[in-house]
Every structure is written in structure tokens, then in C-alpha cells.
C-alpha atoms as a PDB file:
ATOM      1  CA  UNK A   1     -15.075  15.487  16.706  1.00  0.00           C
ATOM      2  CA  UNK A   2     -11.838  17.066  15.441  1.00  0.00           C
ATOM      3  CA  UNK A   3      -8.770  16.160  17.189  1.00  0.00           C
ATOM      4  CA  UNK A   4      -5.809  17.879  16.117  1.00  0.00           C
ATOM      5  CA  UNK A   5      -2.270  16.701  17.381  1.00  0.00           C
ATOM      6  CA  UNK A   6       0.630  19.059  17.082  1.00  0.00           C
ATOM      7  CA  UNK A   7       4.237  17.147  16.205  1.00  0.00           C
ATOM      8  CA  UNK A   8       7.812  19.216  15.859  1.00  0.00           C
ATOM      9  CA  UNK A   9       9.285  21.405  17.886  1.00  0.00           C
ATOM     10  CA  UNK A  10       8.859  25.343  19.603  1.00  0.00           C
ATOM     11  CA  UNK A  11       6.998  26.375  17.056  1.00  0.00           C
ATOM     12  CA  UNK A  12       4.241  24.754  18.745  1.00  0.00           C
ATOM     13  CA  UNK A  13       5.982  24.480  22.175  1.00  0.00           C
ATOM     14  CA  UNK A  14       6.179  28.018  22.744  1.00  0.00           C
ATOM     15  CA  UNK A  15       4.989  28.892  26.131  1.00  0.00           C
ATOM     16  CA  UNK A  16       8.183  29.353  27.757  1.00  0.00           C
ATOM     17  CA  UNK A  17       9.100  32.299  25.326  1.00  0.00           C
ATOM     18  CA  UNK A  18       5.543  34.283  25.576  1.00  0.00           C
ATOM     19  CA  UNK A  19       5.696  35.322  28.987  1.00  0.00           C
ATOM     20  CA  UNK A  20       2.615  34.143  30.490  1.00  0.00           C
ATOM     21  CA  UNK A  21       0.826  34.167  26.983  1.00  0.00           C
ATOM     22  CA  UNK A  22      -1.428  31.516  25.139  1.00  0.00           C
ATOM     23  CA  UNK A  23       1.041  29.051  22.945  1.00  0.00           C
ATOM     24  CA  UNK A  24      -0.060  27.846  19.709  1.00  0.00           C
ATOM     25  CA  UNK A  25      -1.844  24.757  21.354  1.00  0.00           C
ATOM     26  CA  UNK A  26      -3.938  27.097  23.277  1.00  0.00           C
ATOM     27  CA  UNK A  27      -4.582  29.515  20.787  1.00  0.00           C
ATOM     28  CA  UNK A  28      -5.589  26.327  18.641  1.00  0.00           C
ATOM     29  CA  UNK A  29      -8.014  24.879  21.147  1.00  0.00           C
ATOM     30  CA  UNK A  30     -10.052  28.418  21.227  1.00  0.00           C
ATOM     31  CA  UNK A  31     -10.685  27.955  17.659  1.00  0.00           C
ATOM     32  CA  UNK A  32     -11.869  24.583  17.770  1.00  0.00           C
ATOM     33  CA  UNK A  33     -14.848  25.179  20.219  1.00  0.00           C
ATOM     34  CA  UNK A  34     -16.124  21.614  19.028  1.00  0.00           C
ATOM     35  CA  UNK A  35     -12.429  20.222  19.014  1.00  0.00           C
ATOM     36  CA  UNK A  36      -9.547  19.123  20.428  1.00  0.00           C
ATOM     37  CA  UNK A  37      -5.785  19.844  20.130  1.00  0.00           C
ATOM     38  CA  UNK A  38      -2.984  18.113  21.814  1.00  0.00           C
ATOM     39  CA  UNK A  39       0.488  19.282  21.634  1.00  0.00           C
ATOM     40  CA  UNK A  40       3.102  16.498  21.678  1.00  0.00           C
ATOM     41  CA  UNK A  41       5.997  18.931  20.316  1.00  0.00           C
ATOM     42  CA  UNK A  42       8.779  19.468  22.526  1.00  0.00           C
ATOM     43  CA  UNK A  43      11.150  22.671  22.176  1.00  0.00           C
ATOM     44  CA  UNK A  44      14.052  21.437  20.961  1.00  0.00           C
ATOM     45  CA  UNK A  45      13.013  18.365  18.896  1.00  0.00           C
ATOM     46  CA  UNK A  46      14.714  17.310  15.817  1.00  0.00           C
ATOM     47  CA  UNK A  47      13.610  15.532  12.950  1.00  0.00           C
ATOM     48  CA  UNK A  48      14.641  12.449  14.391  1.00  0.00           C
ATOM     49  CA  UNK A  49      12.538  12.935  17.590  1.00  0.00           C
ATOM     50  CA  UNK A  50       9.346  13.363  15.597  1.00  0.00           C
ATOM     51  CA  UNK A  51       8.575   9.562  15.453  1.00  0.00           C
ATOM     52  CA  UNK A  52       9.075   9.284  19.487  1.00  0.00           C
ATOM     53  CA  UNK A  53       6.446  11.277  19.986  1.00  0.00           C
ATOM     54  CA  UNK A  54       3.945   9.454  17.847  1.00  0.00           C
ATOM     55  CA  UNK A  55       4.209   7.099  20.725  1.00  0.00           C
ATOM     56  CA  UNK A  56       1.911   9.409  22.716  1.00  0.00           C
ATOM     57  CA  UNK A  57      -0.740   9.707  19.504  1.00  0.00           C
ATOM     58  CA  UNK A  58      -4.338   9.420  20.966  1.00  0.00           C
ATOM     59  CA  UNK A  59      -6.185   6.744  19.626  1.00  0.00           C
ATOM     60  CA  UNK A  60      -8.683   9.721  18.704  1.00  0.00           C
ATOM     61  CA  UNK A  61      -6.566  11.893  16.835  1.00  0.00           C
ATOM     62  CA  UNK A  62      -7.916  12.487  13.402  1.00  0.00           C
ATOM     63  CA  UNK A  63      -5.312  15.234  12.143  1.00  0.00           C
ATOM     64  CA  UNK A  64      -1.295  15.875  12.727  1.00  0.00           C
ATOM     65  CA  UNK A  65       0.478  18.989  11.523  1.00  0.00           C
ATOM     66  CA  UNK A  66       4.282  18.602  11.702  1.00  0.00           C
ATOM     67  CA  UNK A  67       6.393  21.785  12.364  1.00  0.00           C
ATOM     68  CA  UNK A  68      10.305  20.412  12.518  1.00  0.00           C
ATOM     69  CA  UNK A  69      13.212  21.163  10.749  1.00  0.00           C
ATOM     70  CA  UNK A  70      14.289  24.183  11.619  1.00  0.00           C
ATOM     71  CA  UNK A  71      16.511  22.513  14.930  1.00  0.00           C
ATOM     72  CA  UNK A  72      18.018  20.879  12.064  1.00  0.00           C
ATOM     73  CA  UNK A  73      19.106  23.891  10.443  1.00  0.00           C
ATOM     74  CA  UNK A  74      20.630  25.436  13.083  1.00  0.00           C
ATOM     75  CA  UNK A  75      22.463  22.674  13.648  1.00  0.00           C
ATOM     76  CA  UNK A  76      24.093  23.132  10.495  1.00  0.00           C
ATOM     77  CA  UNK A  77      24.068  27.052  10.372  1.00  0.00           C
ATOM     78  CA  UNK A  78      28.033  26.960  10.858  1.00  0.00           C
ATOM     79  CA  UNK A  79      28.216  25.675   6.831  1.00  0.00           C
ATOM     80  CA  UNK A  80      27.263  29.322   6.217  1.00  0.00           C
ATOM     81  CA  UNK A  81      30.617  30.379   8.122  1.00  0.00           C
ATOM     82  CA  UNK A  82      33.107  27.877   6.566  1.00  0.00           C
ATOM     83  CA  UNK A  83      35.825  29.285   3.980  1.00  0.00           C
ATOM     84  CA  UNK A  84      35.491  28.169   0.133  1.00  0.00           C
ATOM     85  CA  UNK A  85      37.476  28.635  -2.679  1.00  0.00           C
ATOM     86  CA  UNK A  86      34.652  29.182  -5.173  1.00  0.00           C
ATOM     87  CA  UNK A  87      30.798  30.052  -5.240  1.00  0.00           C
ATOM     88  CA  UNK A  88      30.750  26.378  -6.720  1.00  0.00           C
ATOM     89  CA  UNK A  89      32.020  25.281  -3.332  1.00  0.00           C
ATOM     90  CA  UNK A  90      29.748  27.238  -1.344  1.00  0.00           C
ATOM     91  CA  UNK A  91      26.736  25.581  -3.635  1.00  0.00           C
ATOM     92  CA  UNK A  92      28.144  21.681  -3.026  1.00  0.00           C
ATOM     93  CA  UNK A  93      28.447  22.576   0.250  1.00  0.00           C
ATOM     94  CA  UNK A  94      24.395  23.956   0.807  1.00  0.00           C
ATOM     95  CA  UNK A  95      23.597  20.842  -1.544  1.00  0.00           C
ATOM     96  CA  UNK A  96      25.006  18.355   0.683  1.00  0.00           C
ATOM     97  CA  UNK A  97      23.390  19.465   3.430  1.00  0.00           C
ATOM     98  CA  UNK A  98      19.975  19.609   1.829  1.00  0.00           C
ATOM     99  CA  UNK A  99      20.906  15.573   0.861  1.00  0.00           C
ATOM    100  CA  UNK A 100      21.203  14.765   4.403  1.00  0.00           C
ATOM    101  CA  UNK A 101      18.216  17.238   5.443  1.00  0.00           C
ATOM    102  CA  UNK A 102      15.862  15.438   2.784  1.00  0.00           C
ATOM    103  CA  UNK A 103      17.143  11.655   4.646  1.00  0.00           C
ATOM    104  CA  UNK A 104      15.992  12.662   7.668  1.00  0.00           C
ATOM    105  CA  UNK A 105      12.826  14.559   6.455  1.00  0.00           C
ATOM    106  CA  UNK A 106      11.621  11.515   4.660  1.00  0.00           C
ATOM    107  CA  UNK A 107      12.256   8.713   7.264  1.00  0.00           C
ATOM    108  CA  UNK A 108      10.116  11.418   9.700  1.00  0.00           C
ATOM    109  CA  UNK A 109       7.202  11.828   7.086  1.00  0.00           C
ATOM    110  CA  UNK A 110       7.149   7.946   7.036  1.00  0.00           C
ATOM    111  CA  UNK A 111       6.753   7.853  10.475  1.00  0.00           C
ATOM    112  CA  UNK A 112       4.220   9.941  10.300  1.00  0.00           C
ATOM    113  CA  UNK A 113       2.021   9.196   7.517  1.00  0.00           C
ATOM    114  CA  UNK A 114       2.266   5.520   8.877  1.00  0.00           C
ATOM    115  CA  UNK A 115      -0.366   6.638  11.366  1.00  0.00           C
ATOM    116  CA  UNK A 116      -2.886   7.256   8.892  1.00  0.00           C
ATOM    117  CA  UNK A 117      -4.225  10.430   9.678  1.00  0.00           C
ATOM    118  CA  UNK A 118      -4.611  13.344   6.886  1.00  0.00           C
ATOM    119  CA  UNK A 119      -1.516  15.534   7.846  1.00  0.00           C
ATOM    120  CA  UNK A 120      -0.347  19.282   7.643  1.00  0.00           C
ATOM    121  CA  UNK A 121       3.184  20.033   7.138  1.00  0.00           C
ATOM    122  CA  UNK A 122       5.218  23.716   8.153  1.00  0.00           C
ATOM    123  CA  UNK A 123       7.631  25.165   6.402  1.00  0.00           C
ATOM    124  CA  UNK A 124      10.859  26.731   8.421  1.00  0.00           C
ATOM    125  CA  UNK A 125       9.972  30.316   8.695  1.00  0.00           C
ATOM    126  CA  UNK A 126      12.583  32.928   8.295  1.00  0.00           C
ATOM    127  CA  UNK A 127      14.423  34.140  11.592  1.00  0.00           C
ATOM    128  CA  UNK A 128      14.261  37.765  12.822  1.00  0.00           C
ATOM    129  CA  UNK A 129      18.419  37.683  13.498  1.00  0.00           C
ATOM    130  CA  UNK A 130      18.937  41.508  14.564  1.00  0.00           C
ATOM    131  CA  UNK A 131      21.765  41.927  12.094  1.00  0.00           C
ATOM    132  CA  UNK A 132      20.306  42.301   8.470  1.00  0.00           C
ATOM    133  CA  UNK A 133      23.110  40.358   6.972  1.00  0.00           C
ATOM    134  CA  UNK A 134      22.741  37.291   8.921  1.00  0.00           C
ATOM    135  CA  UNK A 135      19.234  37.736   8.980  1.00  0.00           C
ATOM    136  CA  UNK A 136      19.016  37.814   4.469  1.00  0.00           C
ATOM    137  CA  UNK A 137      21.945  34.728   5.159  1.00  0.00           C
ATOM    138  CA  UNK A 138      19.347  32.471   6.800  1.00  0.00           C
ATOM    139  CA  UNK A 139      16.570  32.519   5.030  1.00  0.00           C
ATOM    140  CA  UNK A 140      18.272  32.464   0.734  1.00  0.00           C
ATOM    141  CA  UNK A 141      20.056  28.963   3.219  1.00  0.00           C
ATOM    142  CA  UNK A 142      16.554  27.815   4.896  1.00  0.00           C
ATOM    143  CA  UNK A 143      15.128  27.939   1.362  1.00  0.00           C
ATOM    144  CA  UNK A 144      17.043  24.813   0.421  1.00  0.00           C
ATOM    145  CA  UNK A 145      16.142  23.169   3.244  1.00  0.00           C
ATOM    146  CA  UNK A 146      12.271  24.405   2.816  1.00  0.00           C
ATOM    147  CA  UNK A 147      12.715  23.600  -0.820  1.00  0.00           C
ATOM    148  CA  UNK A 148      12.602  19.442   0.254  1.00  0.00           C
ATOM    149  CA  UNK A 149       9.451  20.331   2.566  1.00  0.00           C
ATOM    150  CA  UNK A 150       7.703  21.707  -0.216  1.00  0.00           C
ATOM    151  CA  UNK A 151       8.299  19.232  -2.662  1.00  0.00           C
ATOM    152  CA  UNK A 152       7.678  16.586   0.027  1.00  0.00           C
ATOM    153  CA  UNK A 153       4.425  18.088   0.381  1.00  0.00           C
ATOM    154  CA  UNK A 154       3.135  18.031  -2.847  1.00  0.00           C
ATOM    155  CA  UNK A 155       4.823  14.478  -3.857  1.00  0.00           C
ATOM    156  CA  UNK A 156       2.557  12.886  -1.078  1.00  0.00           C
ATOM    157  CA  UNK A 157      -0.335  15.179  -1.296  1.00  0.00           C
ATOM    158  CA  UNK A 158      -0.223  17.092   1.313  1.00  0.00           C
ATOM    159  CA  UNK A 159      -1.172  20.648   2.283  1.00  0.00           C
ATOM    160  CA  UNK A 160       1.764  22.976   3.299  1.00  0.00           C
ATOM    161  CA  UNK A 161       1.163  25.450   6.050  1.00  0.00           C
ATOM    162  CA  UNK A 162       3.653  28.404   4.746  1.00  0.00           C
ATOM    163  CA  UNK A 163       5.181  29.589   7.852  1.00  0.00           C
ATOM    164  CA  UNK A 164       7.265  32.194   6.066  1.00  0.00           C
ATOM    165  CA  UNK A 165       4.524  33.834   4.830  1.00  0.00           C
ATOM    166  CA  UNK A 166       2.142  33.245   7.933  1.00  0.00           C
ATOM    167  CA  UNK A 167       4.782  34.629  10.440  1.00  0.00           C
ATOM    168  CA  UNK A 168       6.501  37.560   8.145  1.00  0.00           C
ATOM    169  CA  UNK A 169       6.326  40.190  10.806  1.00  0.00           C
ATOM    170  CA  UNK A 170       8.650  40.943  13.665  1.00  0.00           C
ATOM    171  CA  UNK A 171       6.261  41.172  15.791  1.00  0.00           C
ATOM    172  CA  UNK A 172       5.196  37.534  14.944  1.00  0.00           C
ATOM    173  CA  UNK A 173       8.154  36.850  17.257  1.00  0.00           C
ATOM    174  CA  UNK A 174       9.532  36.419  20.663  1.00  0.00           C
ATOM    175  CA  UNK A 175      13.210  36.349  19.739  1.00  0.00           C
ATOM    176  CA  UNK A 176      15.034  35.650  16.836  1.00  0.00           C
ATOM    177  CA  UNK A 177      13.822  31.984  16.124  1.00  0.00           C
ATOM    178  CA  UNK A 178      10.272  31.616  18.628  1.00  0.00           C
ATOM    179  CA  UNK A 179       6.441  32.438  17.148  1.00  0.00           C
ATOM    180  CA  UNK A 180       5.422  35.279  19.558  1.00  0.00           C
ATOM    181  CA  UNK A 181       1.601  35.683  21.038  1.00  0.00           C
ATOM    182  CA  UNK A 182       0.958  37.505  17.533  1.00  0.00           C
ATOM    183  CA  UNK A 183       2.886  35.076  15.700  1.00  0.00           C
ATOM    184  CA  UNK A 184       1.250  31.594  17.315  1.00  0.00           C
ATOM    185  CA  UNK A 185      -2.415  33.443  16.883  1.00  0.00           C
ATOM    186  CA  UNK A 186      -1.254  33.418  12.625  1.00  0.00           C
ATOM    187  CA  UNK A 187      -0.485  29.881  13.190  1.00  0.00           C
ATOM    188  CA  UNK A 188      -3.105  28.561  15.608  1.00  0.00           C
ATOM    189  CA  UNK A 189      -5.221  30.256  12.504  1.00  0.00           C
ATOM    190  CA  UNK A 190      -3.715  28.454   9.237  1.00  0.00           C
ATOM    191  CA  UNK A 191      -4.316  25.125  10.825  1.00  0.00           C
ATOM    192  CA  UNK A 192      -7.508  25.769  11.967  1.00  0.00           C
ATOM    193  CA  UNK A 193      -8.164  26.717   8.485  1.00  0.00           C
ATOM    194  CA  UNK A 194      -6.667  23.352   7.633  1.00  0.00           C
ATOM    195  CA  UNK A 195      -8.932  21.265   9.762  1.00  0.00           C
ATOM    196  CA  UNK A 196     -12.132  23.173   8.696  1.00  0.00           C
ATOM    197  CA  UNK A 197     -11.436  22.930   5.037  1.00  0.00           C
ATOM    198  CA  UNK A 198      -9.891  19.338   5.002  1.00  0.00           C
ATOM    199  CA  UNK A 199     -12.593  17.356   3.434  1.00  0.00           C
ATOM    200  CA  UNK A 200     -12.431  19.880   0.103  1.00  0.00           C
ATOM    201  CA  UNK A 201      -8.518  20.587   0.054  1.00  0.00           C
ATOM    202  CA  UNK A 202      -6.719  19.087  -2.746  1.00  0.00           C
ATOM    203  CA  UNK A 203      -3.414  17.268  -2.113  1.00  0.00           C
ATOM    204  CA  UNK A 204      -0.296  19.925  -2.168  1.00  0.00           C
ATOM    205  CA  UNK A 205      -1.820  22.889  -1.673  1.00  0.00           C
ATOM    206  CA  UNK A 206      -0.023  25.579   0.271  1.00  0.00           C
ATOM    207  CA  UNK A 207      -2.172  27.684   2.997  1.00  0.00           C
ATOM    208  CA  UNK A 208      -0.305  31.133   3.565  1.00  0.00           C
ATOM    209  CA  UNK A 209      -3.282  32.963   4.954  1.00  0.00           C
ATOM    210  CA  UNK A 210      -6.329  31.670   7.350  1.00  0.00           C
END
């Protein structure tokens, strides 16, 4: 039987922002009629958190997809408000923090893959910021962040769940930076996809549609 365990952060743990609504986990578990799903995200997580909640892995669990990150980047969203003398500047500045953003990735994939269990990874979708500026901002930043997930993905042969493609919609969200009903049905979808098509999926490759 295929038991699916959910690691990361809201992106999974989003029933607080869909008003009553399913959350991914939910969604998942109605698509895996001879499966389970367990959600050990917690809203909020960081990358460092991930390996904590490996602690509550169920001796059963035969998958994990990892959604985290994107806690991360906000956390270092004000580099995108900082003065710089040069577009040089600006470019250190992003690289730097993907150096310390690829650290912390790694020593949570580690943690991870230590379990054993063939593994999913999500890219940082793009937030739905109400002001177009901030909004284009974000994401040209979040793709040097996603740029390490990617290439983490396919260096260890994994398959990459493409949020920003899944969830590219605003409807797909609640608010600027939670998967709405719409938007967790997308992603309940890809990983299903994942865990039906696992035995036949070749290392790296990226699902951006169910």
C-alpha cells in the first residue's frame, strides 16, 4: 500500500487559509483510494525544521515529497529592498544568498534522503503580491533560490514537482503566498501522479502537469 508523507511547510499545511476547505493532505488522500497520506508539514517551517519532523516518519511510509523553502525566502525578501551602488552589487548580493540557501537545502535533502524512501521535491511557486512590481520582483529573486532545487533534483535523481507551473493561476491561491482549494487540488494531483508513475519515472524529471 502507498503511503505518502508530506514534509515542508503551508503549502501542504493549508487548512487554516481555505476556510473550511479540503488542504492538500485531504485532497491527496481522495486520490489515493488504496493509499495513505500523512501530513507532517507545519505552516511556518523552515528548511531547518524539515529534519524534526522526520522524527514522526511512519515506519510504513514508502514516499516523501518535500515542499520548503519558500519561509526561507521571505526571510530574506528585504535583500530585494537594500541600496547598491551597481547592478554588480545587486547580483553578489542575490548570489550570496542563494550560497547560504543551497547550505541549508542540502543538509535538509540529507536528512531526508537518509530515510530511504524514493522522494518528490517542490519548487517555490511564484507569489500573487497585489502590486505587479513586487509581484515580477519575487519571482526573477525566487528563481535563484528555485535554481538550487532544481539542480538538487536532478544531481540526486529526483523528480521535481514544478509548483510554478502547477499553481500559475490566481485563483490557485488564498492570499498572496497560500495554495487555495483550486490551487492544493493542482498539487494533491502532481503528486498523486508521482506516486502512480514512480516505478517508471526516471531520476530528475520535472512533473508540471498531473
Amino acid at each position: 500500500m502507498t503511503h505518502a508523507v508530506l514534509l515542508g511547510d503551508s503549502v501542504f499545511d493549508n487548512g487554516a487559509y481555505v476556510r473550511g476547505g479540503p488542504d492538500v493532505a485531504r485532497q491527496l488522500r481522495a486520490l489515493l483510494p488504496d493509499g495513505r497520506a500523512t501530513l507532517l508539514a507545519v505552516d511556518g517551517a523552515v528548511l531547518a525544521n524539515v529534519p524534526g519532523q522526520l522524527a514522526g516518519l511512519p515506519d510504513d511510509a514508502t514516499h516523501l515529497v518535500v515542499s520548503a523553502g519558500g519561509n526561507d525566502a521571505l526571510r530574506a525578501s528585504g535583500v530585494l529592498d537594500g541600496p547598491v551602488h551597481s547592478v554588480a552589487e545587486a547580483i553578489e548580493r542575490l548570489a550570496s544568498t542563494q550560497d547560504r540557501f543551497r547550505a541549508e537545502y542540502r543538509a535538509m535533502l540529507d536528512a531526508v534522503l537518509a530515510r530511504g524512501r524514493p522522494t518528490a521535491l517542490c519548487t517555490i511557486y511564484d507569489p500573487r503580491y497585489p502590486d505587479p512590481v513586487r509581484r515580477r520582483l519575487t519571482a526573477t529573486a525566487l528563481a535563484i533560490l528555485n535554481d538550487v532545487v532544481t539542480r538538487e533534483a536532478a544531481a540526486r535523481g529526483l523528480v521535481l514537482l514544478d509548483l510554478r507551473v502547477l499553481c500559475g493561476e490566481d485563483a490557485d491561491f488564498a492570499n498572496p503566498i497560500e495554495p487555495s482549494v483550486q490551487g492544493g487540488e493542482k498539487i494533491a494531483a502532481a503528486i498523486a501522479a508521482f506516486l502512480r508513475r514512480d516505478a517508471g519515472l526516471p531520476g530528475g524529471l520535472i512533473i508540471a502537469r498531473p
